[in-house]
Protein backbone atom coordinates (compact mmCIF):
# COMPACT_ATOMS: atom_id res chain seq x y z
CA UNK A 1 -34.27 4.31 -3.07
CA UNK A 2 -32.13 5.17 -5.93
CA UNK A 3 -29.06 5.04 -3.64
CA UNK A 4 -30.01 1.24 -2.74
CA UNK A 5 -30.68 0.39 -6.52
CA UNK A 6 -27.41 1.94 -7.47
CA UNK A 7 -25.69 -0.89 -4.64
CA UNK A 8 -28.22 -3.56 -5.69
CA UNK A 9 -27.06 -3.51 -9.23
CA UNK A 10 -23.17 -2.27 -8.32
CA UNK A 11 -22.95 -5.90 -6.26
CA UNK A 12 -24.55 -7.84 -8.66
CA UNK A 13 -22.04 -6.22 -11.25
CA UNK A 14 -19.15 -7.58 -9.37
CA UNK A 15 -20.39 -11.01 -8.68
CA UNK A 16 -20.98 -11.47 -12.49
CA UNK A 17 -17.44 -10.73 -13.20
CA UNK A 18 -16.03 -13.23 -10.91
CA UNK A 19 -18.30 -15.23 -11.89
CA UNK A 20 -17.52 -15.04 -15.59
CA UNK A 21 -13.47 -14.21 -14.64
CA UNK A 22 -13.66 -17.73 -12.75
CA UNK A 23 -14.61 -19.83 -15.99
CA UNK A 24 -13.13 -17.60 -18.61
CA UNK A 25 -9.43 -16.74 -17.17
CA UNK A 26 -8.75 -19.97 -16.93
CA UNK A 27 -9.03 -20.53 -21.01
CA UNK A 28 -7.07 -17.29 -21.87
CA UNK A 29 -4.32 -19.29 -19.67
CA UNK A 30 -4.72 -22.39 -21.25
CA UNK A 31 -3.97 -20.12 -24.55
CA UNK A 32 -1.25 -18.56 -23.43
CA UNK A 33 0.54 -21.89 -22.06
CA UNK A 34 -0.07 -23.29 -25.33
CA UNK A 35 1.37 -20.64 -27.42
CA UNK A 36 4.52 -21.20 -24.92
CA UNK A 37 4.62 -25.02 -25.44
CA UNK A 38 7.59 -24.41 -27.52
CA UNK A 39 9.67 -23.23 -24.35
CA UNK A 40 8.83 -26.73 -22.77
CA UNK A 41 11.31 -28.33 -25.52
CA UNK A 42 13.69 -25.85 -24.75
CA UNK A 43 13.23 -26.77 -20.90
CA UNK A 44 14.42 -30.15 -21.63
CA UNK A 45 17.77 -31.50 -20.77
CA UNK A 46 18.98 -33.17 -24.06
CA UNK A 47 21.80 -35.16 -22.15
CA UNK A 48 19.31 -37.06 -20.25
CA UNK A 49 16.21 -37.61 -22.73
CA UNK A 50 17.27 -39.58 -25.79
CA UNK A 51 13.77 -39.14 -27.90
CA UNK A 52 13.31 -38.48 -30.79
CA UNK A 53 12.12 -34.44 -30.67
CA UNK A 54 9.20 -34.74 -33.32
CA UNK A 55 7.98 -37.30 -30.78
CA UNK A 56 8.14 -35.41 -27.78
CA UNK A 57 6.38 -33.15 -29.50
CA UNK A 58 3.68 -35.13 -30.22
CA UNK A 59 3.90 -36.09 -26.63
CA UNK A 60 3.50 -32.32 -25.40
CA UNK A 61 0.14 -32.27 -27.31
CA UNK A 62 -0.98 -35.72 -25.76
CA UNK A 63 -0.51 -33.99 -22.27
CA UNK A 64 -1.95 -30.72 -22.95
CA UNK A 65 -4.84 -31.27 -24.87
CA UNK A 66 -5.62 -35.11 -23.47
CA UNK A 67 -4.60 -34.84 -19.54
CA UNK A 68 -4.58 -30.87 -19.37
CA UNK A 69 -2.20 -30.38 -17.49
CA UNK A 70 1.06 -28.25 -18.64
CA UNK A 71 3.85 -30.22 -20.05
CA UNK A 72 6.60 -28.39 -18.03
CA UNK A 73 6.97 -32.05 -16.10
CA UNK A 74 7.94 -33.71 -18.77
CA UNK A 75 11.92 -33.49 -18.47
CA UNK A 76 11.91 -32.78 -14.66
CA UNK A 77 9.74 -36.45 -14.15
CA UNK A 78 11.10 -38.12 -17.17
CA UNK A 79 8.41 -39.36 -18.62
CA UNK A 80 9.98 -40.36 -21.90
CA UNK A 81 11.45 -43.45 -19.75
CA UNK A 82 7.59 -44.13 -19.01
CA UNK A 83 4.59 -45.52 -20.30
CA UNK A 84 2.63 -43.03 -21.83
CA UNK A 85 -0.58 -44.93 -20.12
CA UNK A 86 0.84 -43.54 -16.28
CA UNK A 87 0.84 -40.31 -17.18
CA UNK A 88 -2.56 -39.88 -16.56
CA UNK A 89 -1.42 -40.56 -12.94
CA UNK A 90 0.68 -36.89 -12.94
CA UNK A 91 -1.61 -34.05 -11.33
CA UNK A 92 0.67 -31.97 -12.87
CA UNK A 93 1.83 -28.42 -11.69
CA UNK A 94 -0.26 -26.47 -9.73
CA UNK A 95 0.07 -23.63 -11.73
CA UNK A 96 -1.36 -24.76 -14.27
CA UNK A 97 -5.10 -23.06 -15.32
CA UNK A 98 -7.32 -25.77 -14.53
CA UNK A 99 -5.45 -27.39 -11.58
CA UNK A 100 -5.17 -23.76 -10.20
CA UNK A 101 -9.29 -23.09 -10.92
CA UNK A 102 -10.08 -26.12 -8.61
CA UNK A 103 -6.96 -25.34 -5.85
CA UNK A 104 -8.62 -22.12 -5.20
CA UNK A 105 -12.14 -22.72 -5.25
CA UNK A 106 -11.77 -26.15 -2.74
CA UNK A 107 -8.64 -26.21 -1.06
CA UNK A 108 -6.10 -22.94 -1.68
CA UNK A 109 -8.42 -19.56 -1.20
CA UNK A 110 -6.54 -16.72 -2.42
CA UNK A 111 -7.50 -13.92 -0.11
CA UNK A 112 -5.70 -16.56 2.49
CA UNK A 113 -2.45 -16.15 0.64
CA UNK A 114 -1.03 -13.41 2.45
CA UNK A 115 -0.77 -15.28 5.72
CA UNK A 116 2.29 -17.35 3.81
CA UNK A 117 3.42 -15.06 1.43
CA UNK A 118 4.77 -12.31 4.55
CA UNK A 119 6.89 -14.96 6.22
CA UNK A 120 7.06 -12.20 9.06
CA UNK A 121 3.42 -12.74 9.48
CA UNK A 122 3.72 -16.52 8.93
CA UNK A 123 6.15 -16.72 12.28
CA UNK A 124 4.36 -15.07 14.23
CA UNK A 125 0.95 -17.21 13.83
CA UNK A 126 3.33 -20.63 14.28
CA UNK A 127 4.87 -19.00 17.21
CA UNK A 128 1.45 -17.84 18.84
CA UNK A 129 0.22 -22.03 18.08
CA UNK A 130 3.64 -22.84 19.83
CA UNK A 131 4.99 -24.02 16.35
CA UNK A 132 8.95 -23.99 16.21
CA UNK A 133 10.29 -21.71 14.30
CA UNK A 134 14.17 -20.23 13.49
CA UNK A 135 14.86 -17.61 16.31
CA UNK A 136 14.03 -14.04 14.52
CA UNK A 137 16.14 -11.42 15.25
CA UNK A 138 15.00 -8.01 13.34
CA UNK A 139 14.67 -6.55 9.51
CA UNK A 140 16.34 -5.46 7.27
CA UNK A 141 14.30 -2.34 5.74
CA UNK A 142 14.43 -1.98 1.62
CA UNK A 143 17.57 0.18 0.51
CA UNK A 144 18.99 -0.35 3.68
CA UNK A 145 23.11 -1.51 3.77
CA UNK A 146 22.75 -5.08 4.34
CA UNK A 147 26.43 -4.92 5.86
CA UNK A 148 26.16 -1.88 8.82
CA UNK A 149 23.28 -3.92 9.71
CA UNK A 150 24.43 -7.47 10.30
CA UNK A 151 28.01 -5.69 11.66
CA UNK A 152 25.76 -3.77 14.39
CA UNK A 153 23.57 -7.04 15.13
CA UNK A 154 26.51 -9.05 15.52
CA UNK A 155 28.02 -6.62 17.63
CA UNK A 156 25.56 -6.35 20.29
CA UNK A 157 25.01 -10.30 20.18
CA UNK A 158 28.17 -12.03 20.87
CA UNK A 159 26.45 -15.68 20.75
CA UNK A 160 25.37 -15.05 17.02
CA UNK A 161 27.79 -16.30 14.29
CA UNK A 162 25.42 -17.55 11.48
CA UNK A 163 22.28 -15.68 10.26
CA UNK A 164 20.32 -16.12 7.09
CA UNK A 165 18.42 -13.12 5.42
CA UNK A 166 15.35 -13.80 3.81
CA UNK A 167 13.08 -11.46 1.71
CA UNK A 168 9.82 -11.28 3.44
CA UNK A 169 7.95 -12.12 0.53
CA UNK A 170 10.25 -14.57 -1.43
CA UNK A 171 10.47 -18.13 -2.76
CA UNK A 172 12.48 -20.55 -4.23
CA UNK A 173 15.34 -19.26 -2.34
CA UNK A 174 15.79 -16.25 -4.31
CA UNK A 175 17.39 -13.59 -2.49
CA UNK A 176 18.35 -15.65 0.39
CA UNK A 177 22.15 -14.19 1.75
CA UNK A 178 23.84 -16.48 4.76
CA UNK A 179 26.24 -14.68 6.62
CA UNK A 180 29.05 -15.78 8.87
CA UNK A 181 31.40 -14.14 11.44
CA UNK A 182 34.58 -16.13 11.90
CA UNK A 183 37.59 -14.03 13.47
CA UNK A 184 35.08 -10.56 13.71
CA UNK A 185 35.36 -10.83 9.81
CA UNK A 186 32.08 -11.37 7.63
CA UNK A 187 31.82 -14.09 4.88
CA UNK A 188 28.29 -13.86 2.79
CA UNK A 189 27.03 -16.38 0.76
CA UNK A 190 24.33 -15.99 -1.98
CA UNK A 191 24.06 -19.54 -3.24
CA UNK A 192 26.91 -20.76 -4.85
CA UNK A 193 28.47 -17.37 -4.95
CA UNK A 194 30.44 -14.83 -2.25
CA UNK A 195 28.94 -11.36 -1.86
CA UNK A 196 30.45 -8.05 -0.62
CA UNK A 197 27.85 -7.16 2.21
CA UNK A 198 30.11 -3.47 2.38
CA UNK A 199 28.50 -3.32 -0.87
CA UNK A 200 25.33 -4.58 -1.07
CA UNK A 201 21.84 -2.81 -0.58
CA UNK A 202 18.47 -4.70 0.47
CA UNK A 203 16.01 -4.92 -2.68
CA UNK A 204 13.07 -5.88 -0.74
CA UNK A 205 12.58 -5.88 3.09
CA UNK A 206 14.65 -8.84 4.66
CA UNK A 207 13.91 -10.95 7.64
CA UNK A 208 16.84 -11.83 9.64
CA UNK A 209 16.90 -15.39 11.26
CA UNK A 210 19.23 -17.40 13.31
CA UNK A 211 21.16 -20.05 11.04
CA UNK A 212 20.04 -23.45 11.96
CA UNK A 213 22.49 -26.24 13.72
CA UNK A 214 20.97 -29.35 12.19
CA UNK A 215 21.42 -32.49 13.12
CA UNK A 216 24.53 -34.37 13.23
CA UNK A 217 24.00 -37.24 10.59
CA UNK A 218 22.27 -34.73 8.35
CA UNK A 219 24.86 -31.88 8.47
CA UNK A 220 27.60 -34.78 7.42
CA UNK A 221 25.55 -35.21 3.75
CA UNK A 222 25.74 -31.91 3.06
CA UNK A 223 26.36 -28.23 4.92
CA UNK A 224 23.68 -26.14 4.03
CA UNK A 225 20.15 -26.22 5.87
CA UNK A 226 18.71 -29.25 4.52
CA UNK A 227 14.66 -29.46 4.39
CA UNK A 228 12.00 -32.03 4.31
CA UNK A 229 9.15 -31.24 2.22
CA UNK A 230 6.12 -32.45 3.38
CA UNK A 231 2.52 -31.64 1.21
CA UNK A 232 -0.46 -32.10 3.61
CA UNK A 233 -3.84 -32.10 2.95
CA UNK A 234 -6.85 -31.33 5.26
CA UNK A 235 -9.66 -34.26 4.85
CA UNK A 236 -13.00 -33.97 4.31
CA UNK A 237 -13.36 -35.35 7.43
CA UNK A 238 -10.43 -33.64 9.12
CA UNK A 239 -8.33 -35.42 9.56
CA UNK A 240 -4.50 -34.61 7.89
CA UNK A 241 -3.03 -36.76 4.89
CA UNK A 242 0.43 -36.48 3.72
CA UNK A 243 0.45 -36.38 0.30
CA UNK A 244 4.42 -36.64 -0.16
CA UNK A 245 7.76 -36.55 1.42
CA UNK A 246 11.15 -35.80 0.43
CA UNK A 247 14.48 -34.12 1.76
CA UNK A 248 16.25 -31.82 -0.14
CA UNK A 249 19.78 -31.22 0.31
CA UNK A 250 22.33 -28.21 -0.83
CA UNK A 251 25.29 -29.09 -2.56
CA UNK A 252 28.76 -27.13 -3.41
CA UNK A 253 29.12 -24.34 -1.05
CA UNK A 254 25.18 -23.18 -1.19
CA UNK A 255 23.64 -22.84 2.25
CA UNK A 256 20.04 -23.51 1.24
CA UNK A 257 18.73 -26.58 -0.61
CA UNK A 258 16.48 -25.19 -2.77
CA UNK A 259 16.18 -27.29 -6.13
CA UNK A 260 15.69 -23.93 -8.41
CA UNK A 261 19.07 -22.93 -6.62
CA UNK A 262 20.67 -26.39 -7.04
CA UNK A 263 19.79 -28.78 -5.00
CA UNK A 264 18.63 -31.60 -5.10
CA UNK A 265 15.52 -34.06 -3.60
CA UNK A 266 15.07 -37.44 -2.59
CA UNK A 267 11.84 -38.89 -1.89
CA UNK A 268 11.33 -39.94 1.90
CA UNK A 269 9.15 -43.15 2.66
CA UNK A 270 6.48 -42.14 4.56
CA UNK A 271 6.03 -44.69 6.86
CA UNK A 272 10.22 -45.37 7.90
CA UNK A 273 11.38 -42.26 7.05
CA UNK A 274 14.34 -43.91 4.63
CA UNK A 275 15.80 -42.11 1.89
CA UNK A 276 14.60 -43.76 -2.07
CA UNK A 277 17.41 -45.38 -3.80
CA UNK A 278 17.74 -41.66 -6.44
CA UNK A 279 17.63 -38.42 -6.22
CA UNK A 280 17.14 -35.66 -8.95
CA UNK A 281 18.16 -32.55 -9.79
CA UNK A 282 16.09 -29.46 -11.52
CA UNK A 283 17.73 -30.85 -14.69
CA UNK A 284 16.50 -34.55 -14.31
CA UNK A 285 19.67 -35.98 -13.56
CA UNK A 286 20.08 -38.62 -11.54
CA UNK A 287 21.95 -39.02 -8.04
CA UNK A 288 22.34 -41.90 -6.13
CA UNK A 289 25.14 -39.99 -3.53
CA UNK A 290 25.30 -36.59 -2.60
CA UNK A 291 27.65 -34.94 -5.42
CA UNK A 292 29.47 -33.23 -2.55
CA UNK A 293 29.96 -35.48 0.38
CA UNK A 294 29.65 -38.71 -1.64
CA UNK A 295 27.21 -40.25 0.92
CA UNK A 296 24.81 -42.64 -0.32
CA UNK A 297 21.42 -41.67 0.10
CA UNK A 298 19.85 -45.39 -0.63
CA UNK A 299 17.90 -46.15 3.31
CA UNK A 300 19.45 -43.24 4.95
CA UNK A 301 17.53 -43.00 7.95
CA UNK A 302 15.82 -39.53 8.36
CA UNK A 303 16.73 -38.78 11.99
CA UNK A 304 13.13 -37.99 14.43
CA UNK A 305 11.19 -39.22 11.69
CA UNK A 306 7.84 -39.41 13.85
CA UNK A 307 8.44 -36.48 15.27
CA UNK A 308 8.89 -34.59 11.96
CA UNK A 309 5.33 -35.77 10.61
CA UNK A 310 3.47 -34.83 14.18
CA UNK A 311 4.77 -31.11 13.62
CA UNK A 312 3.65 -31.29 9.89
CA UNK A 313 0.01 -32.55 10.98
CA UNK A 314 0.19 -29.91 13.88
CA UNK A 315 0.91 -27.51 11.54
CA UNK A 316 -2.06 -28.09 9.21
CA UNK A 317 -4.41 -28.31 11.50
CA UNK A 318 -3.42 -25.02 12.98
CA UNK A 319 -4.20 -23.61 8.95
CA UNK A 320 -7.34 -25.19 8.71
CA UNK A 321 -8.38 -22.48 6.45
CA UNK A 322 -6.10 -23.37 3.83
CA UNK A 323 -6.52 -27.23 3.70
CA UNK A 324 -3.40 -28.14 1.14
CA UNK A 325 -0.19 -26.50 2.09
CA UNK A 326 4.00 -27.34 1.52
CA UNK A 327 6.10 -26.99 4.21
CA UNK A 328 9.48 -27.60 4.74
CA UNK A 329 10.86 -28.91 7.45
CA UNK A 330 14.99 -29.07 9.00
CA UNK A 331 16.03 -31.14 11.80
CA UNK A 332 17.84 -29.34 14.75
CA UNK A 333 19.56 -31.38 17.50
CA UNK A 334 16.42 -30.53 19.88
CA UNK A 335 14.02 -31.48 17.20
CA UNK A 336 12.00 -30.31 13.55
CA UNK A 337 12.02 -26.89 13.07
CA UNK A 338 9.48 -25.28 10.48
CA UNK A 339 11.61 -23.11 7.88
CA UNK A 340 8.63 -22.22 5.60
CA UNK A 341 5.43 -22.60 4.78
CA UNK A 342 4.33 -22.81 1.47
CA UNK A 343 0.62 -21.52 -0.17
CA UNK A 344 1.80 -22.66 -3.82
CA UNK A 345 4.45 -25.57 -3.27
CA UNK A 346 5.77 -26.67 -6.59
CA UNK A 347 3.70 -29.86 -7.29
CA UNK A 348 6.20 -31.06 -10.14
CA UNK A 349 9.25 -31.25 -7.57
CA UNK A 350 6.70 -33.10 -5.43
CA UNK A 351 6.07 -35.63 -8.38
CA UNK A 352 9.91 -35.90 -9.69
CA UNK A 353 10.51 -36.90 -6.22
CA UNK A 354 8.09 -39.51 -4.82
CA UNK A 355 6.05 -40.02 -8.50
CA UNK A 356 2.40 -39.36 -9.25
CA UNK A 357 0.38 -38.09 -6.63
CA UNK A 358 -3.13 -40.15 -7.92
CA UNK A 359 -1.22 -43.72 -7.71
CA UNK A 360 -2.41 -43.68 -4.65
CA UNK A 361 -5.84 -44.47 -4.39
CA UNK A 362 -6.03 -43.16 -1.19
CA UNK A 363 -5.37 -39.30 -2.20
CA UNK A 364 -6.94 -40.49 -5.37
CA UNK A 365 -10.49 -40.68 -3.45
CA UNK A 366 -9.50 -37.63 -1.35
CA UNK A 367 -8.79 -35.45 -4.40
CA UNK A 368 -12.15 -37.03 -5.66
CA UNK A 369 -14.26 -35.61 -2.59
CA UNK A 370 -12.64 -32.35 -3.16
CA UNK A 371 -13.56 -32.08 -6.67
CA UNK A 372 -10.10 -31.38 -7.76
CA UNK A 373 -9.87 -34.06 -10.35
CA UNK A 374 -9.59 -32.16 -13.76
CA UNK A 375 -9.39 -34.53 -16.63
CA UNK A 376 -12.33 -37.42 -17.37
CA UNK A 377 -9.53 -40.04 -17.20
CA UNK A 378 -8.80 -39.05 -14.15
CA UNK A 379 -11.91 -39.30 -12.54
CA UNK A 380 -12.09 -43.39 -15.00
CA UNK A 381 -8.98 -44.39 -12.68
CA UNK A 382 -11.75 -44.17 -9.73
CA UNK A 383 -13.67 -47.03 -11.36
CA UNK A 384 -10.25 -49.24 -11.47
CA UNK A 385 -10.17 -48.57 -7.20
């Protein structure tokens, strides 16, 4: 009997505290974000915003204590070009407190997080639902030479000449090495820059993958593996919207085309699959060709467009316990490919590329049912439907 009251009251302990964690952390965050404010102004590119700094300060405040939601989109979307009356249409960043309290209770369970975070683990659930993934071919264990092991895998496979290593558990592109073997010699690329793999020594386990051929018309815009980034979210009713779409492309020498590494996206039309008229980079600038190849990215037609949003429904409905997820997507001569999946996709890139998410009234009402809304002006702009 004492035994059983000992669990009785040991459960009920632990139930209060995520109880009370659930509605207090997310204050002590929105206390620490506001003591960092200040690095929001030093986020800013000066060259592009030309207001005046008292005012953007006065702006920050507006955002944070009016729309609460973090200010960190205020260079990155440019909203000093904007009417301070649309920003109420920015969700903001995901992770920020109060969007992040409302992600994981309806839409973004944490204990669920692990199934994207181990990209390992990832793979092998897409290929087991016959989603299309690169070809895997081994790891790279922690402290292990990155070089004798890509030398010994391309020895034994003559028909590899391009891999890219990937820490299991990475994002943004950080860590990411492409290596290729041209005359039995060994060229590695970590972004922008040229590593010694002789040299070099895994930090983290690696996944090794076979590097992409994309397609033809994509791979003449720029060299690296180029993505479409496609945010999905499971209905209440089940069925799959598409919340936004844009490509991202490498430029410079950098095989990946990940913005934090410096690329750059370009919002996708949902519907045609054309490229918008600019694209941006991390630091808001503006692009309306690819800095590299010069190609214009104005109604570029994003090859097996249909087929591209088909695997990005497929592959949220075959996640159904995580009903809001980021994927990105390349295009391979024999069709979309799924790179990554993403648990936590960076909701300001989505924003800076295709504008604010609640414009449209149609995830405006979905967001609604899912009680993610987290401002009272937010929920007014139902009334205006």
């Amino acid at each position: 009997m004492q035994r059983n009251l000992a669990e009785f009251l040991y459960e009920h302990i632990i139930i209060l505290f995520k109880t009370v964690s659930y509605h207090i952390f997310p204050f002590l965050r929105r206390l620490i974000r506001f003591l960092a404010l200040p690095y929001c102004l030093i986020n800013i590119n000066w060259n592009e915003c030309n207001r005046n700094k008292i005012l953007v300060i006065f702006d920050f405040l507006y955002i944070f204590f009016v729309l609460k939601y973090y200010p960190d989109n205020y260079s990155s979307c440019r909203l000093w070009e904007k009417k301070r009356s649309s920003w109420v249409y920015y969700y903001g960043s995901n992770y920020d407190p109060y969007q992040r309290k409302r992600l994981r209770k309806q839409v973004q369970p944490k204990e669920y997080e692990i199934v994207f975070k181990d990209k390992s683990l990832t793979n092998s659930i897409c290929k087991a639902n016959d989603i299309p993934t690169p070809r895997p071919l081994g790891r790279i264990p922690a402290g292990e030479n990155i070089g004798d092991k890509i030398n010994s895998l391309m020895h034994d496979k003559n028909d590899i000449f391009r891999v890219i290593l990937k820490p299991l558990s990475g994002k943004g592109g950080n860590g990411v090495i492409y290596v290729e073997k041209t005359d039995n010699k060994l060229k590695a690329l970590q972004g922008q820059n040229s590593v010694n793999l002789s040299t070099l020594t895994s930090d983290s386990d690696l996944l090794i993958q076979e590097f992409l051929s994309q397609d033809d018309s994509i791979n003449r815009i720029a060299h690296s593996v180029n993505t479409v980034r496609i945010v999905t979210l499971l209905t209440q009713k089940g069925g799959v919207l598409l919340l936004g779409t844009y490509m991202r492309f490498g430029t410079g020498e950098s095989k990946i085309d990940n913005l934090s590494q410096g690329g750059i996206c370009v919002a996708v039309d949902v519907n045609s699959g054309q490229l918008a008229r600019i694209g941006f980079d991390r630091n808001a600038v503006e692009f309306t060709e690819h800095p590299t190849s010069g190609i214009s990215f104005f109604q570029y037609q994003v090859p097996q467009w249909e087929k591209v949003k088909a695997l990005s429904v497929e592959v949220q409905k075959s996640f159904p316990f995580y009903k809001l997820l980021g994927m990105d997507i390349a295009i391979t001569k024999t069709g979309p490919v799924i790179i990554e999946i993403n648990s936590n996709y960076d909701n300001v890139d989505l924003e800076q590329a295709c504008g604010p998410l609640l414009k449209n009234n149609t995830i405006l009402k979905e967001f609604a049912e899912h009680k993610l809304l987290i401002n009272r002006r937010q929920t007014q702009l139902l009334e205006k439907i």
